[in-house]
N, C-alpha and C. Protein backbone atom coordinates (compact mmCIF):
# COMPACT_ATOMS: atom_id res chain seq x y z
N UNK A 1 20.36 -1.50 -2.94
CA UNK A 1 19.70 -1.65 -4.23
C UNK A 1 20.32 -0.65 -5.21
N UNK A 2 20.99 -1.12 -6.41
CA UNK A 2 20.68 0.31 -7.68
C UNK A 2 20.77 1.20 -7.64
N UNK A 3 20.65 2.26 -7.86
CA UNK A 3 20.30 3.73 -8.15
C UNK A 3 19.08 3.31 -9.44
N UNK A 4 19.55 2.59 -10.80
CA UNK A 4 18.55 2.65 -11.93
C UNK A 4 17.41 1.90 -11.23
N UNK A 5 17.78 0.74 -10.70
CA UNK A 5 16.16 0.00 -10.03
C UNK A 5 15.16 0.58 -9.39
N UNK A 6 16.19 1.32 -8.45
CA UNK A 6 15.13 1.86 -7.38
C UNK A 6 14.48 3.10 -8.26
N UNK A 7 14.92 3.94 -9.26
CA UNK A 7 13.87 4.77 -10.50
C UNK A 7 13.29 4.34 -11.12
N UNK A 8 13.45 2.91 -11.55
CA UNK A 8 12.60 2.35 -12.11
C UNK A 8 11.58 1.74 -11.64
N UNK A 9 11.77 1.06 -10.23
CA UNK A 9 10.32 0.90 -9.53
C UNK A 9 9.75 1.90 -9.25
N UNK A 10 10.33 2.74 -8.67
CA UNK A 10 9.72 3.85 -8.35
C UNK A 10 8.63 4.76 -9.48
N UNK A 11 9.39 4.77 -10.64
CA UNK A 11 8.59 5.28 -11.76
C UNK A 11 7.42 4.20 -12.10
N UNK A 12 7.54 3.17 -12.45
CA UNK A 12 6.72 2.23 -12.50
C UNK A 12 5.18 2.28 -11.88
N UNK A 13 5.94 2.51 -10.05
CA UNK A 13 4.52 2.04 -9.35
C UNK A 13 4.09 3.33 -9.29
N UNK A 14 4.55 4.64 -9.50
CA UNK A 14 3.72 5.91 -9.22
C UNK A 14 2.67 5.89 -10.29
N UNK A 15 3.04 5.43 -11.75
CA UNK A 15 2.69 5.09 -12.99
C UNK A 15 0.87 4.37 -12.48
N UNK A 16 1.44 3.25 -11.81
CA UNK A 16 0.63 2.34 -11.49
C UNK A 16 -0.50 3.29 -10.42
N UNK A 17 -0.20 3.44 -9.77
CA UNK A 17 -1.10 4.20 -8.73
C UNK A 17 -1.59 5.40 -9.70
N UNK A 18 -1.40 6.34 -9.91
CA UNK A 18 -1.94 7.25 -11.20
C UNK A 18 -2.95 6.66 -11.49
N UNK A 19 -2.77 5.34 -12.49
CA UNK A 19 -4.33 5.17 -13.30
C UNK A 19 -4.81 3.96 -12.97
N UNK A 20 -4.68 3.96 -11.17
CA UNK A 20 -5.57 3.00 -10.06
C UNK A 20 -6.52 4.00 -10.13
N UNK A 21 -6.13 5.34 -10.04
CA UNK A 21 -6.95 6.48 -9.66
C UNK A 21 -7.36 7.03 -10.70
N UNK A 22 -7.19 6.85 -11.60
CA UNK A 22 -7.72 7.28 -12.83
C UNK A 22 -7.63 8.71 -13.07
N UNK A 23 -6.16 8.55 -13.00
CA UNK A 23 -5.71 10.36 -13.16
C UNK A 23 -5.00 10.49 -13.94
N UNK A 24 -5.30 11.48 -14.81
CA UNK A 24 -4.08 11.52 -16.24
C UNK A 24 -3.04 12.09 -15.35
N UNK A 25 -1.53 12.62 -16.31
CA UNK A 25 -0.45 13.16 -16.18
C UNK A 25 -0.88 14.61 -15.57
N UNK A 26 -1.70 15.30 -16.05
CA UNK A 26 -1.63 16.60 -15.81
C UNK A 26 -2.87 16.84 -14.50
N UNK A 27 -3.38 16.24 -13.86
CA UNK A 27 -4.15 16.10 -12.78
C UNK A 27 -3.26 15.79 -11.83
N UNK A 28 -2.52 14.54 -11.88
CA UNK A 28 -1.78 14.15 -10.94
C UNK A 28 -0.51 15.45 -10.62
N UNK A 29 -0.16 15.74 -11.77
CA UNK A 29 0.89 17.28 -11.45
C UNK A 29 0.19 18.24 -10.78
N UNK A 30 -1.34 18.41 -11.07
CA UNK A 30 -1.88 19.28 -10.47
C UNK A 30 -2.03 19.07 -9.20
N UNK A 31 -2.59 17.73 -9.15
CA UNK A 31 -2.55 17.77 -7.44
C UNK A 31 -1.31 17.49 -6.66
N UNK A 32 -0.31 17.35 -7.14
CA UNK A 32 1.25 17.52 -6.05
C UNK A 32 1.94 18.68 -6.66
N UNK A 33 1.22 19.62 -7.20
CA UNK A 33 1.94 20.85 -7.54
C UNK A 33 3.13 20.88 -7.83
N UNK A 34 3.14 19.75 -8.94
CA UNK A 34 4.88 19.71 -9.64
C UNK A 34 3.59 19.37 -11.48
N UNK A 35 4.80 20.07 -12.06
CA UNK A 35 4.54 19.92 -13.66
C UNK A 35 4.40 18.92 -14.48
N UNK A 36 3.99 18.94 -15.24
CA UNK A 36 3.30 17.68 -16.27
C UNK A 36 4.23 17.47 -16.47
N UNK A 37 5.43 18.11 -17.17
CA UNK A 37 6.43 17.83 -17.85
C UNK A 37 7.47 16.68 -16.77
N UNK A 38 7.38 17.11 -15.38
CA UNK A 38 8.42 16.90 -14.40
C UNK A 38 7.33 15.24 -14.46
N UNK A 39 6.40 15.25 -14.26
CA UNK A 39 5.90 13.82 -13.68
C UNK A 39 5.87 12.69 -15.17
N UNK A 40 5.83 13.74 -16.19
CA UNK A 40 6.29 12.48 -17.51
C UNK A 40 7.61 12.21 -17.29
N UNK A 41 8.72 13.22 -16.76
CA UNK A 41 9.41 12.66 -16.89
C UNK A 41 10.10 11.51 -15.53
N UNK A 42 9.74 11.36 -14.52
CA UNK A 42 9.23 10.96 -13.32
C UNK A 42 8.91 9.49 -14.35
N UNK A 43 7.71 9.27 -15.02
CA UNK A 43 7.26 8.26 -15.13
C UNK A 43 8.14 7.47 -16.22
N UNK A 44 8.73 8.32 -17.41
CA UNK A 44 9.70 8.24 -18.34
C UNK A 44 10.91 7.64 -17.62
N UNK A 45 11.08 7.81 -16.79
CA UNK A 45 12.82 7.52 -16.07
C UNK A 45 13.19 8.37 -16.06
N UNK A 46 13.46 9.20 -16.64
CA UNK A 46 14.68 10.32 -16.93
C UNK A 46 14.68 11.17 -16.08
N UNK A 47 14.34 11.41 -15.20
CA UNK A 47 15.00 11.95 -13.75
C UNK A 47 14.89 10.84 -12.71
N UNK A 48 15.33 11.55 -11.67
CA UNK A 48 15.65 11.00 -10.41
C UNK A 48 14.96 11.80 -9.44
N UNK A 49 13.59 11.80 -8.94
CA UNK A 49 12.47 12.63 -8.29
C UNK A 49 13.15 13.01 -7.29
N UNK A 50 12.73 13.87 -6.24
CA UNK A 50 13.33 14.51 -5.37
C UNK A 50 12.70 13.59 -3.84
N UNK A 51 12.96 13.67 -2.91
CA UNK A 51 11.70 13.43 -1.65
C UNK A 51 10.96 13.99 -1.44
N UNK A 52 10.88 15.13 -1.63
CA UNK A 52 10.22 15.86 -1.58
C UNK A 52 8.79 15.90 -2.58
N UNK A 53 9.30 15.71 -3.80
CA UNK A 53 8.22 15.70 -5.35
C UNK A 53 7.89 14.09 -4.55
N UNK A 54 8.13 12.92 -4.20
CA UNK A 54 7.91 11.57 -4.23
C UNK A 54 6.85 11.73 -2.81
N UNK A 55 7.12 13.03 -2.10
CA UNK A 55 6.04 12.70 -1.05
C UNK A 55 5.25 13.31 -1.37
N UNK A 56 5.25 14.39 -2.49
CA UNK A 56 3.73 15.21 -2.84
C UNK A 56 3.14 14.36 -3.88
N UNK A 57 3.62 13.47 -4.46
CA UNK A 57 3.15 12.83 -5.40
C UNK A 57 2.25 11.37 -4.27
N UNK A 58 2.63 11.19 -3.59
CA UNK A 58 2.43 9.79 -2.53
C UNK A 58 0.90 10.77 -2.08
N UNK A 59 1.08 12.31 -1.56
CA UNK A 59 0.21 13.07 -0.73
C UNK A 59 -1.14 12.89 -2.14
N UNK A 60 -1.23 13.36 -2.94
CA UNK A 60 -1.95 13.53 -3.92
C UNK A 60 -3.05 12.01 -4.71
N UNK A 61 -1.76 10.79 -4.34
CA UNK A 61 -2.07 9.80 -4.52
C UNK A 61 -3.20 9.16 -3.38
N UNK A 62 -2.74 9.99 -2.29
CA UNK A 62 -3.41 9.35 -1.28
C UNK A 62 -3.25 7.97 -0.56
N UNK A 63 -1.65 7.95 -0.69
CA UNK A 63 -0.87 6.49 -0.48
C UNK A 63 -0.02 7.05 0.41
N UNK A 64 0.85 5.98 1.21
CA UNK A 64 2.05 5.87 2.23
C UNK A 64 2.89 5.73 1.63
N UNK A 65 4.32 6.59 1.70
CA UNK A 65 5.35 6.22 0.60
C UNK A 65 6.07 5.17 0.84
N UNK A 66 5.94 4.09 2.07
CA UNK A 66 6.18 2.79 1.97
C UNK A 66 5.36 1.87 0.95
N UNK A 67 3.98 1.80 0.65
CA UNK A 67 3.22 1.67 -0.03
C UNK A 67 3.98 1.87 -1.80
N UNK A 68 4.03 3.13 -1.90
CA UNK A 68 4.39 3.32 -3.61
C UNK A 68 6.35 2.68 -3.51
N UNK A 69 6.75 2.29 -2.46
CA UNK A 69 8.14 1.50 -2.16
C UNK A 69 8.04 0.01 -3.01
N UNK A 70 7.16 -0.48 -1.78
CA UNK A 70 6.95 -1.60 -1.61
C UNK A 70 5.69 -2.58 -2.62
N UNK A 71 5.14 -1.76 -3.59
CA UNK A 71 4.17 -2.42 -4.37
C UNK A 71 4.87 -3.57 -4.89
């Protein structure tokens, strides 16, 4: 697959899961202990998340990161 697709789903469905849960930007940073700034830009495209940030963000979500994959 891509490199841009797979950031762009990826940004997409974290997007999506966020305000399943009804969590702004700066809650959801809070709870995977990465920055508002880092998860706008996460949701923006403009980076390329780490595995690390994508499994604390999955941990926080309270999802399987096949799950935020595969939506």
């Amino acid at each position: 697959m891509e490199r841009n697709i797979i950031i762009n789903l990826l940004a997409d469905n974290i997007r999506l899961e966020r305000l399943k849960n009804r969590l702004t930007q700066d809650k959801l940073a809070e709870l995977s202990g990465l920055s508002t700034k880092y998860i706008n830009s996460i949701e923006a495209k403009k980076v390329n998340p780490s595995i690390v940030a994508v499994v604390n963000i999955c941990q926080a979500l309270n999802i399987d990161l096949n799950k935020l994959i595969n939506l």
